[in-house]
PDB file of N, CA and C in Angstrom:
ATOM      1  N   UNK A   1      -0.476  -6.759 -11.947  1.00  0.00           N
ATOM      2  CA  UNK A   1       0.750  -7.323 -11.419  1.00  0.00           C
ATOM      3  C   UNK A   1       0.973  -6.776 -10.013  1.00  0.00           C
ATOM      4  N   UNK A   2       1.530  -7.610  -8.807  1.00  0.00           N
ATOM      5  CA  UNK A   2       1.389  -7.504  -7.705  1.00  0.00           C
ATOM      6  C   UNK A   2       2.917  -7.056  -7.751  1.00  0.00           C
ATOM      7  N   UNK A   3       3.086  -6.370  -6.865  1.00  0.00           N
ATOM      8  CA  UNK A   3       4.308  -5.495  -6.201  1.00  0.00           C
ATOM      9  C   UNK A   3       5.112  -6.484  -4.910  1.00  0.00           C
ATOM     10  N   UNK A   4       5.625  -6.898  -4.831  1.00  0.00           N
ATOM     11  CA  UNK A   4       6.753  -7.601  -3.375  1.00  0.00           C
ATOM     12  C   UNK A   4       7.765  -6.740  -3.094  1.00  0.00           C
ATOM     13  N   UNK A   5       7.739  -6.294  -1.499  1.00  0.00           N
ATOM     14  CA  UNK A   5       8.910  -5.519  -1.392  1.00  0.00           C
ATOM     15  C   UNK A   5      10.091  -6.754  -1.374  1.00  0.00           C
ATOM     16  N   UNK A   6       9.819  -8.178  -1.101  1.00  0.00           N
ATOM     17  CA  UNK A   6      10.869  -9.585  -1.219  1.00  0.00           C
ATOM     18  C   UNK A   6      11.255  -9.327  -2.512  1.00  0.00           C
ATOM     19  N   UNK A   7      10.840  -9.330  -3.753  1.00  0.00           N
ATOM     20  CA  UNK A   7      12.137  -9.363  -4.651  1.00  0.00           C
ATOM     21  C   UNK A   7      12.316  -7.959  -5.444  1.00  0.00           C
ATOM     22  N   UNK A   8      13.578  -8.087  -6.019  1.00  0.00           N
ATOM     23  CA  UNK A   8      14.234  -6.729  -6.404  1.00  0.00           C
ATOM     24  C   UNK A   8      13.211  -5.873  -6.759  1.00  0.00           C
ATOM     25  N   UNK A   9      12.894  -7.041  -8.086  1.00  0.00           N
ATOM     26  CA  UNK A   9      11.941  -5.720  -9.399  1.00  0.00           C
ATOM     27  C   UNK A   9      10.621  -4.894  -8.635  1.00  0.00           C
ATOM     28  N   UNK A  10       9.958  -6.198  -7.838  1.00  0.00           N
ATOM     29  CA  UNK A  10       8.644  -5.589  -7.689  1.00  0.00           C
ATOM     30  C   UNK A  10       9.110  -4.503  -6.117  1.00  0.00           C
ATOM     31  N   UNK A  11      10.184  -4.532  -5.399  1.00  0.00           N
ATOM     32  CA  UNK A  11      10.892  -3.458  -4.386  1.00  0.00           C
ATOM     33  C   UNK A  11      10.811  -2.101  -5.262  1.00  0.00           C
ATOM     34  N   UNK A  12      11.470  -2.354  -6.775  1.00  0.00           N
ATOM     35  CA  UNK A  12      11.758  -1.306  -7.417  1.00  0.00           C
ATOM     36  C   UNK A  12      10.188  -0.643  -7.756  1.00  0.00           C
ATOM     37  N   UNK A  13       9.347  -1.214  -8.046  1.00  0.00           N
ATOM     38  CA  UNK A  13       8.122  -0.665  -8.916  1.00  0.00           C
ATOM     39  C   UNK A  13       7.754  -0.223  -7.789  1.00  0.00           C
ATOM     40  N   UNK A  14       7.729  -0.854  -6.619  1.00  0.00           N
ATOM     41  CA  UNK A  14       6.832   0.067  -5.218  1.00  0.00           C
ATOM     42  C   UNK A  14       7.591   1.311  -5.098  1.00  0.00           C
ATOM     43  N   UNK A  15       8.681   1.113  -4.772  1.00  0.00           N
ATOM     44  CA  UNK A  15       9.341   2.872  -4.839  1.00  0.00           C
ATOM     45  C   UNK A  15       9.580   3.855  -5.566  1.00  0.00           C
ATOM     46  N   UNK A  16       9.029   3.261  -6.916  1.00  0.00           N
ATOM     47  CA  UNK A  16       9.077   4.379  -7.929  1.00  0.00           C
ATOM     48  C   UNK A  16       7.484   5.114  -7.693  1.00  0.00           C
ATOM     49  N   UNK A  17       6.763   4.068  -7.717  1.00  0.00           N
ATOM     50  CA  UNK A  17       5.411   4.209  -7.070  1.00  0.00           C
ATOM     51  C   UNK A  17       5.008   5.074  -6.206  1.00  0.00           C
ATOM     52  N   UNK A  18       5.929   5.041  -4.890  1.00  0.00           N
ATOM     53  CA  UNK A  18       5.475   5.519  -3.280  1.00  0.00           C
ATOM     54  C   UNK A  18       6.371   6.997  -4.015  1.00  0.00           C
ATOM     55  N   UNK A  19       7.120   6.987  -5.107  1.00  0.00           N
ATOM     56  CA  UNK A  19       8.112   8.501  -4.741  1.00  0.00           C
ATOM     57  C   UNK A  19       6.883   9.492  -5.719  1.00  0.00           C
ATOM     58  N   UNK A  20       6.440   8.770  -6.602  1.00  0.00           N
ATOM     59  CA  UNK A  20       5.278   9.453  -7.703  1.00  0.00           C
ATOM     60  C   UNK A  20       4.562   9.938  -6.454  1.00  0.00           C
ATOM     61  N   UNK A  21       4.219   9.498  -5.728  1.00  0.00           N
ATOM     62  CA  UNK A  21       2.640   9.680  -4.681  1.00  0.00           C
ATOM     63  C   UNK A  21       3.454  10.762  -3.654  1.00  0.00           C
ATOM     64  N   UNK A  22       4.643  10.535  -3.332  1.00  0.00           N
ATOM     65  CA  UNK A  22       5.387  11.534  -2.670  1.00  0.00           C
ATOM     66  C   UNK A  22       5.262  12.586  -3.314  1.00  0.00           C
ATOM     67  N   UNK A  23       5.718  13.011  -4.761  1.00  0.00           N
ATOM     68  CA  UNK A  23       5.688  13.803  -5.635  1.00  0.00           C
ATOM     69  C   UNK A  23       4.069  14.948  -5.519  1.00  0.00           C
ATOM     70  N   UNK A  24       2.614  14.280  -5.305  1.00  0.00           N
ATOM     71  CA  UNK A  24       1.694  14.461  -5.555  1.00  0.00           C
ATOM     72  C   UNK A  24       1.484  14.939  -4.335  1.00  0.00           C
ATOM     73  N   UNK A  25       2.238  14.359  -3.564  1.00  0.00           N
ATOM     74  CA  UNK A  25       1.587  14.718  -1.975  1.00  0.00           C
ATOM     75  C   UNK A  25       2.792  16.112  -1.607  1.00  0.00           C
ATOM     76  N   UNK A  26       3.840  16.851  -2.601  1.00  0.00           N
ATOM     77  CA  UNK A  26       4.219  17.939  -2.028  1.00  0.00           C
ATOM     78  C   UNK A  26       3.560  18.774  -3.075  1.00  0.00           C
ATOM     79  N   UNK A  27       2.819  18.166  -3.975  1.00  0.00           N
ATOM     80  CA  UNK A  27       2.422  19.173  -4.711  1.00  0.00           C
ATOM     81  C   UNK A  27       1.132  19.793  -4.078  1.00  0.00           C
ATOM     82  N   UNK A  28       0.012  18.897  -3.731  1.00  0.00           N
ATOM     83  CA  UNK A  28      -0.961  19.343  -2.890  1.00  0.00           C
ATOM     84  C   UNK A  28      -0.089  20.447  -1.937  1.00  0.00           C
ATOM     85  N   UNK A  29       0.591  20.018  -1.040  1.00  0.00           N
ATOM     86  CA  UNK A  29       1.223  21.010  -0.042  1.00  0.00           C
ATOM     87  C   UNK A  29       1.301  22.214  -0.644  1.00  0.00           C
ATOM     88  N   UNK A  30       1.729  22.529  -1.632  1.00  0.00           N
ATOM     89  CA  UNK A  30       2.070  23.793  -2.313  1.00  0.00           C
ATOM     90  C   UNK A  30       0.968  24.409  -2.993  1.00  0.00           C
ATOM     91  N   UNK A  31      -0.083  23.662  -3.219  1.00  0.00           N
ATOM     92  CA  UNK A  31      -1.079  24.114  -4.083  1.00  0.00           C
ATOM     93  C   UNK A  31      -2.103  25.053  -2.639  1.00  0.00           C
ATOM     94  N   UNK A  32      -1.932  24.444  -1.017  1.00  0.00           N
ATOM     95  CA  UNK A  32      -2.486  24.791  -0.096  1.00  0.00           C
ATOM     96  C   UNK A  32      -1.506  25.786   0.425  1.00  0.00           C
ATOM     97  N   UNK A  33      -0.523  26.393  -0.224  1.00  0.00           N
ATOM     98  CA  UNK A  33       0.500  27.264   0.135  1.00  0.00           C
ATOM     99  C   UNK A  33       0.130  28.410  -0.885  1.00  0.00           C
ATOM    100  N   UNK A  34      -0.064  28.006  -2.289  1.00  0.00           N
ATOM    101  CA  UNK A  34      -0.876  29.021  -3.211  1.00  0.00           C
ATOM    102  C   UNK A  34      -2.183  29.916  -2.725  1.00  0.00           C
ATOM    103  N   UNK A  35      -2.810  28.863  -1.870  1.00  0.00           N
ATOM    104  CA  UNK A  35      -4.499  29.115  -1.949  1.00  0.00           C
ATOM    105  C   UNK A  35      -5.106  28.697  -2.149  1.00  0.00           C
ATOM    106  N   UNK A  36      -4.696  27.386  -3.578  1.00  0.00           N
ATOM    107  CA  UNK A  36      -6.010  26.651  -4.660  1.00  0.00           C
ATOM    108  C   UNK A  36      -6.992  26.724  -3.889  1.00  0.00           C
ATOM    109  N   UNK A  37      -7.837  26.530  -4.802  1.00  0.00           N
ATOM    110  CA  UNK A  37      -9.586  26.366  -4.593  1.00  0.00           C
ATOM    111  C   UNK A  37      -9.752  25.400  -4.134  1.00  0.00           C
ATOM    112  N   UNK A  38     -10.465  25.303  -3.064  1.00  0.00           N
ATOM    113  CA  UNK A  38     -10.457  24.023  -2.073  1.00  0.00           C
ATOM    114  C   UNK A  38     -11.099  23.234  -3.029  1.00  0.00           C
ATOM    115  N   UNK A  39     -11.388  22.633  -3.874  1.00  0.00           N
ATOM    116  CA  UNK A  39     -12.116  22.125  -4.178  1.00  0.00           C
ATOM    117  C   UNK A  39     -11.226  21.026  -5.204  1.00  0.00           C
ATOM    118  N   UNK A  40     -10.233  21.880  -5.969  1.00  0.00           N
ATOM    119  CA  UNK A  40      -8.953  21.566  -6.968  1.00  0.00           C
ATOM    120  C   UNK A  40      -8.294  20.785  -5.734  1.00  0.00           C
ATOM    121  N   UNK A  41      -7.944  21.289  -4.648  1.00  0.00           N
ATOM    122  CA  UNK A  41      -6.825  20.204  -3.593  1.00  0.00           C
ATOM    123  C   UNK A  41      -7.260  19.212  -3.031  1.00  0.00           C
ATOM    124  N   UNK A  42      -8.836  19.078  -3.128  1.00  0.00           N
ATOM    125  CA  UNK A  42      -9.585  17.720  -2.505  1.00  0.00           C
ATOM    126  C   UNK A  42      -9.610  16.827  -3.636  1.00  0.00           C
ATOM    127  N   UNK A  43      -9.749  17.535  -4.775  1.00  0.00           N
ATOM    128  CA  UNK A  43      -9.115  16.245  -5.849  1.00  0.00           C
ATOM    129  C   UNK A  43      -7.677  16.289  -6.170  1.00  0.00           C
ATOM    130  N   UNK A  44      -6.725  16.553  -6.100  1.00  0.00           N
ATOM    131  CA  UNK A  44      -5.931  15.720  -5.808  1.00  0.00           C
ATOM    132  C   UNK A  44      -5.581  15.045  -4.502  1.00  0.00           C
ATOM    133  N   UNK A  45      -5.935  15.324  -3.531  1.00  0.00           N
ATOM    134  CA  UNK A  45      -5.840  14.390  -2.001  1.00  0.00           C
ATOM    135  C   UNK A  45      -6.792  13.561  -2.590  1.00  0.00           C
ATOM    136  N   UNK A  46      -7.834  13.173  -3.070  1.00  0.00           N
ATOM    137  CA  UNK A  46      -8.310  12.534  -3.375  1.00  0.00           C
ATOM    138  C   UNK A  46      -7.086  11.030  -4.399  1.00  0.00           C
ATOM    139  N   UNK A  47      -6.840  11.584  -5.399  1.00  0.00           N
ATOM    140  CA  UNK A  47      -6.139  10.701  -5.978  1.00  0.00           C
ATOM    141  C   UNK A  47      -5.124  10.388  -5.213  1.00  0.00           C
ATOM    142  N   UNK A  48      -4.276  11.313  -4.381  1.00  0.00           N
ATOM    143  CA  UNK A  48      -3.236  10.335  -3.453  1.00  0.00           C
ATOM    144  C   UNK A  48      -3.894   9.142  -2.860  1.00  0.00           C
ATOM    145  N   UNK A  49      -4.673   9.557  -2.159  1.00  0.00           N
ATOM    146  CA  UNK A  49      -5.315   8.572  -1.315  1.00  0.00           C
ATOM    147  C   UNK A  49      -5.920   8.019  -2.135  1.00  0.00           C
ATOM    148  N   UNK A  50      -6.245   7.613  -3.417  1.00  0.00           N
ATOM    149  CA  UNK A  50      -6.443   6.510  -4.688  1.00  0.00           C
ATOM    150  C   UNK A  50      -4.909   5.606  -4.790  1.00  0.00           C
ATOM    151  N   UNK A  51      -4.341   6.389  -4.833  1.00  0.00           N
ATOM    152  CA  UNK A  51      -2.400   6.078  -5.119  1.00  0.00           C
ATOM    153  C   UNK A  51      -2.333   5.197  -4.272  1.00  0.00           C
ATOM    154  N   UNK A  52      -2.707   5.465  -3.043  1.00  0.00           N
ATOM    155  CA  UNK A  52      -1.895   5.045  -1.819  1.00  0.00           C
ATOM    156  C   UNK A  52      -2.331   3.525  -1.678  1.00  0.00           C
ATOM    157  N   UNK A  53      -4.006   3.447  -1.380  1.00  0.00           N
ATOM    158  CA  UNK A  53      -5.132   2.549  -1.920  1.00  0.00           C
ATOM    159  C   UNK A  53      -4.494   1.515  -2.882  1.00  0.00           C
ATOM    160  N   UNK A  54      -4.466   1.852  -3.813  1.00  0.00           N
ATOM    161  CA  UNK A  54      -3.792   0.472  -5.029  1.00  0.00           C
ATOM    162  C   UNK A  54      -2.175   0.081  -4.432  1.00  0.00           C
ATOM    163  N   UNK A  55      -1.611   0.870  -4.140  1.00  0.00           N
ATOM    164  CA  UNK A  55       0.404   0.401  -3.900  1.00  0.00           C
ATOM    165  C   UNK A  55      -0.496  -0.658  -2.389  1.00  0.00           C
ATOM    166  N   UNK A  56      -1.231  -0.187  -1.247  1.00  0.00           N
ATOM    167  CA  UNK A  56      -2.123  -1.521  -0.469  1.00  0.00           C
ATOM    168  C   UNK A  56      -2.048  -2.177  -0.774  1.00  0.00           C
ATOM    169  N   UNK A  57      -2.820  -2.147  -2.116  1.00  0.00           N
ATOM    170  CA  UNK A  57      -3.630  -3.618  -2.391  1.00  0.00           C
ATOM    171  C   UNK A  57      -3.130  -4.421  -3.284  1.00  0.00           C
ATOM    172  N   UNK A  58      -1.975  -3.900  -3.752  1.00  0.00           N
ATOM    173  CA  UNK A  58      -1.177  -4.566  -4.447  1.00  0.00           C
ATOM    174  C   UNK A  58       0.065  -5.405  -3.065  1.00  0.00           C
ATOM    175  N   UNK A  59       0.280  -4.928  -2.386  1.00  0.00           N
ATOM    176  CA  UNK A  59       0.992  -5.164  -1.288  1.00  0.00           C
ATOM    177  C   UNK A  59       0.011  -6.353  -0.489  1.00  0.00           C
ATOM    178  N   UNK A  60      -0.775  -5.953  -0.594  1.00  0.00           N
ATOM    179  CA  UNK A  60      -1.494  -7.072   0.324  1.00  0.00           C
ATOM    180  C   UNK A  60      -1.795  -8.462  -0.400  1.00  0.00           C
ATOM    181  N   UNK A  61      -1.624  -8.267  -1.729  1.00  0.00           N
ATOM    182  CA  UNK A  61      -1.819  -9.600  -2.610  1.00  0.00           C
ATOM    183  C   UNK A  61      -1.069  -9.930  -2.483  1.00  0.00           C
ATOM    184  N   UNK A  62       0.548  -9.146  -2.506  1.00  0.00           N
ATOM    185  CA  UNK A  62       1.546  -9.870  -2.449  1.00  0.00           C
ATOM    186  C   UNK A  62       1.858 -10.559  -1.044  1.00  0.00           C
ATOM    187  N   UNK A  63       1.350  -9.979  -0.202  1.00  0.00           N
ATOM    188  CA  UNK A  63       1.396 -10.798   1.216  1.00  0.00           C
ATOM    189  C   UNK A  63       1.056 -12.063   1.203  1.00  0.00           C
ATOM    190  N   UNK A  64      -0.399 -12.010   0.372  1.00  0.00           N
ATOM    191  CA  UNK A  64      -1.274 -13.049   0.349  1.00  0.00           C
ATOM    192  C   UNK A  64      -0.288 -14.655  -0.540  1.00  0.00           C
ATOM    193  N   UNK A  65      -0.202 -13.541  -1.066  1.00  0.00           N
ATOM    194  CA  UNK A  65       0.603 -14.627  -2.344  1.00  0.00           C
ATOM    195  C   UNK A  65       2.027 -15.187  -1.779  1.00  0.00           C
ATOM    196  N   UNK A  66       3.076 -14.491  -0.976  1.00  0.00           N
ATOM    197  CA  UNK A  66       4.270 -14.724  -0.392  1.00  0.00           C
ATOM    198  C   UNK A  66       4.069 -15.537   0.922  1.00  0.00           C
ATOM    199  N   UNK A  67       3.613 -14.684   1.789  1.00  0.00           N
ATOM    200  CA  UNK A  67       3.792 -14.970   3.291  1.00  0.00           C
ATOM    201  C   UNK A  67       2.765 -15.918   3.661  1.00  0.00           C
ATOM    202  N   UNK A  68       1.841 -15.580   3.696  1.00  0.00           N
ATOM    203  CA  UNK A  68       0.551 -16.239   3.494  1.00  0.00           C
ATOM    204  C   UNK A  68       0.205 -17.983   2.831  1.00  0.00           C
ATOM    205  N   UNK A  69       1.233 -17.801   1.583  1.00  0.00           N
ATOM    206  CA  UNK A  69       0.858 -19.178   1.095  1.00  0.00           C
ATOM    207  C   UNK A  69       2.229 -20.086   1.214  1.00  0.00           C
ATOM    208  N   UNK A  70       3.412 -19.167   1.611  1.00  0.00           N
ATOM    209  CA  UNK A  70       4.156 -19.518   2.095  1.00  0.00           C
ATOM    210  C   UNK A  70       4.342 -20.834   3.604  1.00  0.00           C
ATOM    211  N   UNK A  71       3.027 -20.209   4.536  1.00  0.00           N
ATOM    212  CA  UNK A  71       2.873 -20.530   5.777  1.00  0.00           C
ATOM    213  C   UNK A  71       1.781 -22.026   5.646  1.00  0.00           C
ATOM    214  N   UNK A  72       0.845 -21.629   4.629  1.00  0.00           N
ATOM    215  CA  UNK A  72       0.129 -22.851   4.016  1.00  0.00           C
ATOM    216  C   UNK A  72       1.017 -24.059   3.524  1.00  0.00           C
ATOM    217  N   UNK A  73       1.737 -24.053   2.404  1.00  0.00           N
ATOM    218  CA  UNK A  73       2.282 -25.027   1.929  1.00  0.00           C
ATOM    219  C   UNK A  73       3.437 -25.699   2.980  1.00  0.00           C
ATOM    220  N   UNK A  74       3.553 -24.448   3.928  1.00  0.00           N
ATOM    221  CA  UNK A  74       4.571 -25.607   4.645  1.00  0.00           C
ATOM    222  C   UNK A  74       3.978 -26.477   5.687  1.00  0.00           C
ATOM    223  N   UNK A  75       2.584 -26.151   6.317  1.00  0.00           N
ATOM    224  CA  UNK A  75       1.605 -27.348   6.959  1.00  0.00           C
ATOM    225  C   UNK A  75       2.106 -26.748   8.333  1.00  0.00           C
ATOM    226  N   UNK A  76       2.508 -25.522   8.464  1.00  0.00           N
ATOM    227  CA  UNK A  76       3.150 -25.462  10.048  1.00  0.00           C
ATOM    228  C   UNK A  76       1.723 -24.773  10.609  1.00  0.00           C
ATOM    229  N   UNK A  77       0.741 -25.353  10.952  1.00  0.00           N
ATOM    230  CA  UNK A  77      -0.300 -24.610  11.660  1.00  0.00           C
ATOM    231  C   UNK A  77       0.288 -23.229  12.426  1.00  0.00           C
ATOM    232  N   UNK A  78       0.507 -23.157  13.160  1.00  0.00           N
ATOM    233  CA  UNK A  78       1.105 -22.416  13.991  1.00  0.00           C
ATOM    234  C   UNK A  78       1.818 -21.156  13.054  1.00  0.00           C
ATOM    235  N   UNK A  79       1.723 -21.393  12.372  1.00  0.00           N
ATOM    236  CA  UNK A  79       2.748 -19.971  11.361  1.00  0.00           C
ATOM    237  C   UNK A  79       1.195 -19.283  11.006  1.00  0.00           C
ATOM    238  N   UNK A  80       0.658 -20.708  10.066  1.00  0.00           N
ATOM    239  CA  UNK A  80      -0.735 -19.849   9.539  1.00  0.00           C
ATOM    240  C   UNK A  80      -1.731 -19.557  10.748  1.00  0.00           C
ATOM    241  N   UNK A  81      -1.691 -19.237  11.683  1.00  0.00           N
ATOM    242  CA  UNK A  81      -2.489 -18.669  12.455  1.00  0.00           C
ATOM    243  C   UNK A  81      -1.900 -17.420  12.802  1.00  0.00           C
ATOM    244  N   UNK A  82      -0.625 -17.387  12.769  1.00  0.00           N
ATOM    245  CA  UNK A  82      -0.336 -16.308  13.194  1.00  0.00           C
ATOM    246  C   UNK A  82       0.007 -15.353  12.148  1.00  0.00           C
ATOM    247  N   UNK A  83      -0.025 -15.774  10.818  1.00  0.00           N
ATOM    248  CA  UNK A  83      -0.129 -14.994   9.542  1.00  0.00           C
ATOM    249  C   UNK A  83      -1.907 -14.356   9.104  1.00  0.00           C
ATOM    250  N   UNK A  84      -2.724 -15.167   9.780  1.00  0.00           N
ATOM    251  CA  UNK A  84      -3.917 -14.984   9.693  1.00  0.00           C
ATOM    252  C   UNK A  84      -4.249 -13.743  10.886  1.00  0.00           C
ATOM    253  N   UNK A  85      -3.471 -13.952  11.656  1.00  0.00           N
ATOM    254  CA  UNK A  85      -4.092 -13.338  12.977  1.00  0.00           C
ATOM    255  C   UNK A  85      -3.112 -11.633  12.802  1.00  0.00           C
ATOM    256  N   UNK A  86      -1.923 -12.121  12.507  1.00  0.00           N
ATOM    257  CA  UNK A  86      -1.529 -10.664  11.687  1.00  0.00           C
ATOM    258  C   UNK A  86      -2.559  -9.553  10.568  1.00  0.00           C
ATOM    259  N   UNK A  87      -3.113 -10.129   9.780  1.00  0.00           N
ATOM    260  CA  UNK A  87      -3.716  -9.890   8.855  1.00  0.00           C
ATOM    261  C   UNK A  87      -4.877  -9.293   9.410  1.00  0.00           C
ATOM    262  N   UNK A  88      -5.750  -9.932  10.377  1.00  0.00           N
ATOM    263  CA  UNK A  88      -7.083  -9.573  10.995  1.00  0.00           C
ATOM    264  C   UNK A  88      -6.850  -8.389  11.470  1.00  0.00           C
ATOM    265  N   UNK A  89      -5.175  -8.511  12.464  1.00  0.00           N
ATOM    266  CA  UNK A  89      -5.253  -6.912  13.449  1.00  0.00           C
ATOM    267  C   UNK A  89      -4.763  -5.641  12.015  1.00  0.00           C
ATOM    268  N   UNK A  90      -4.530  -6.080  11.446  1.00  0.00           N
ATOM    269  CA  UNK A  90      -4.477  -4.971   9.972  1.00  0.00           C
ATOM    270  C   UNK A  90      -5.618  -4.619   9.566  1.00  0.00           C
ATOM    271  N   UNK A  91      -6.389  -5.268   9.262  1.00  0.00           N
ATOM    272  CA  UNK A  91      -7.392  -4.984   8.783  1.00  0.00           C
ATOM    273  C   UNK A  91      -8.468  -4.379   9.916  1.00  0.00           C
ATOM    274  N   UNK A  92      -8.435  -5.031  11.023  1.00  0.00           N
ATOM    275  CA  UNK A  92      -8.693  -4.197  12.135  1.00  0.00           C
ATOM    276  C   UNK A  92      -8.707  -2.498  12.448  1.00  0.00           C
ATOM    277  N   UNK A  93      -7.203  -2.456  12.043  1.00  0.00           N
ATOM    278  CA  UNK A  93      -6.378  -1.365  12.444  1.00  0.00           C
ATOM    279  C   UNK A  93      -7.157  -0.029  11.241  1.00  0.00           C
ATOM    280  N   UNK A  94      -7.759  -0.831  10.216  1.00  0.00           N
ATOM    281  CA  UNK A  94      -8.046   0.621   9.121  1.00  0.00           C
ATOM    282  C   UNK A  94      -9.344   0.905   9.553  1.00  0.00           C
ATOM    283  N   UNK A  95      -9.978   0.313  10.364  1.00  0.00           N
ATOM    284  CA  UNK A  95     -11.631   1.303  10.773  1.00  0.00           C
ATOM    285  C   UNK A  95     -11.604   2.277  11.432  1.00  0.00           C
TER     286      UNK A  95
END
């Protein structure tokens, strides 16, 4: 199930989401305030950055699925190019 920050519920599941990963990401902090064994804090930075990864790609379906097909069904060329061309410099932007 895809996440939309557009309607309530799926707003709600992303921020319960992003506060869990918040949660994980002060715990690492503290675990590098302990000492842990570098090895214990690269797996969990590891799973944040798993966390973070899926709340994406759930976000990006929902783009796909909202904005995206939004701009399709209404035939306005001009929207879907520039929903397309949004998308490219994103995807751009993560190399």
């Amino acid at each position: 199930m895809t996440s939309s920050a557009h309607d309530p519920a799926g707003k709600i599941r992303l921020l319960r989401r992003l506060k869990r990963i918040e949660g994980q990401v002060r715990g690492v902090a503290g675990m590098v305030e302990e000492g842990r064994y570098c090895i214990d804090v690269l797996t969990q930075i590891r799973a944040v950055h798993g966390a973070l990864q899926r709340v994406e790609s759930d976000l990006l379906k929902a783009h796909l699925d909202h904005c995206i097909e939004r701009a399709i069904t209404k035939g306005d060329a001009a929207e879907q190019r520039e929903k397309a061309a949004e998308l490219i410099a994103l995807l751009e932007r993560r190399a």
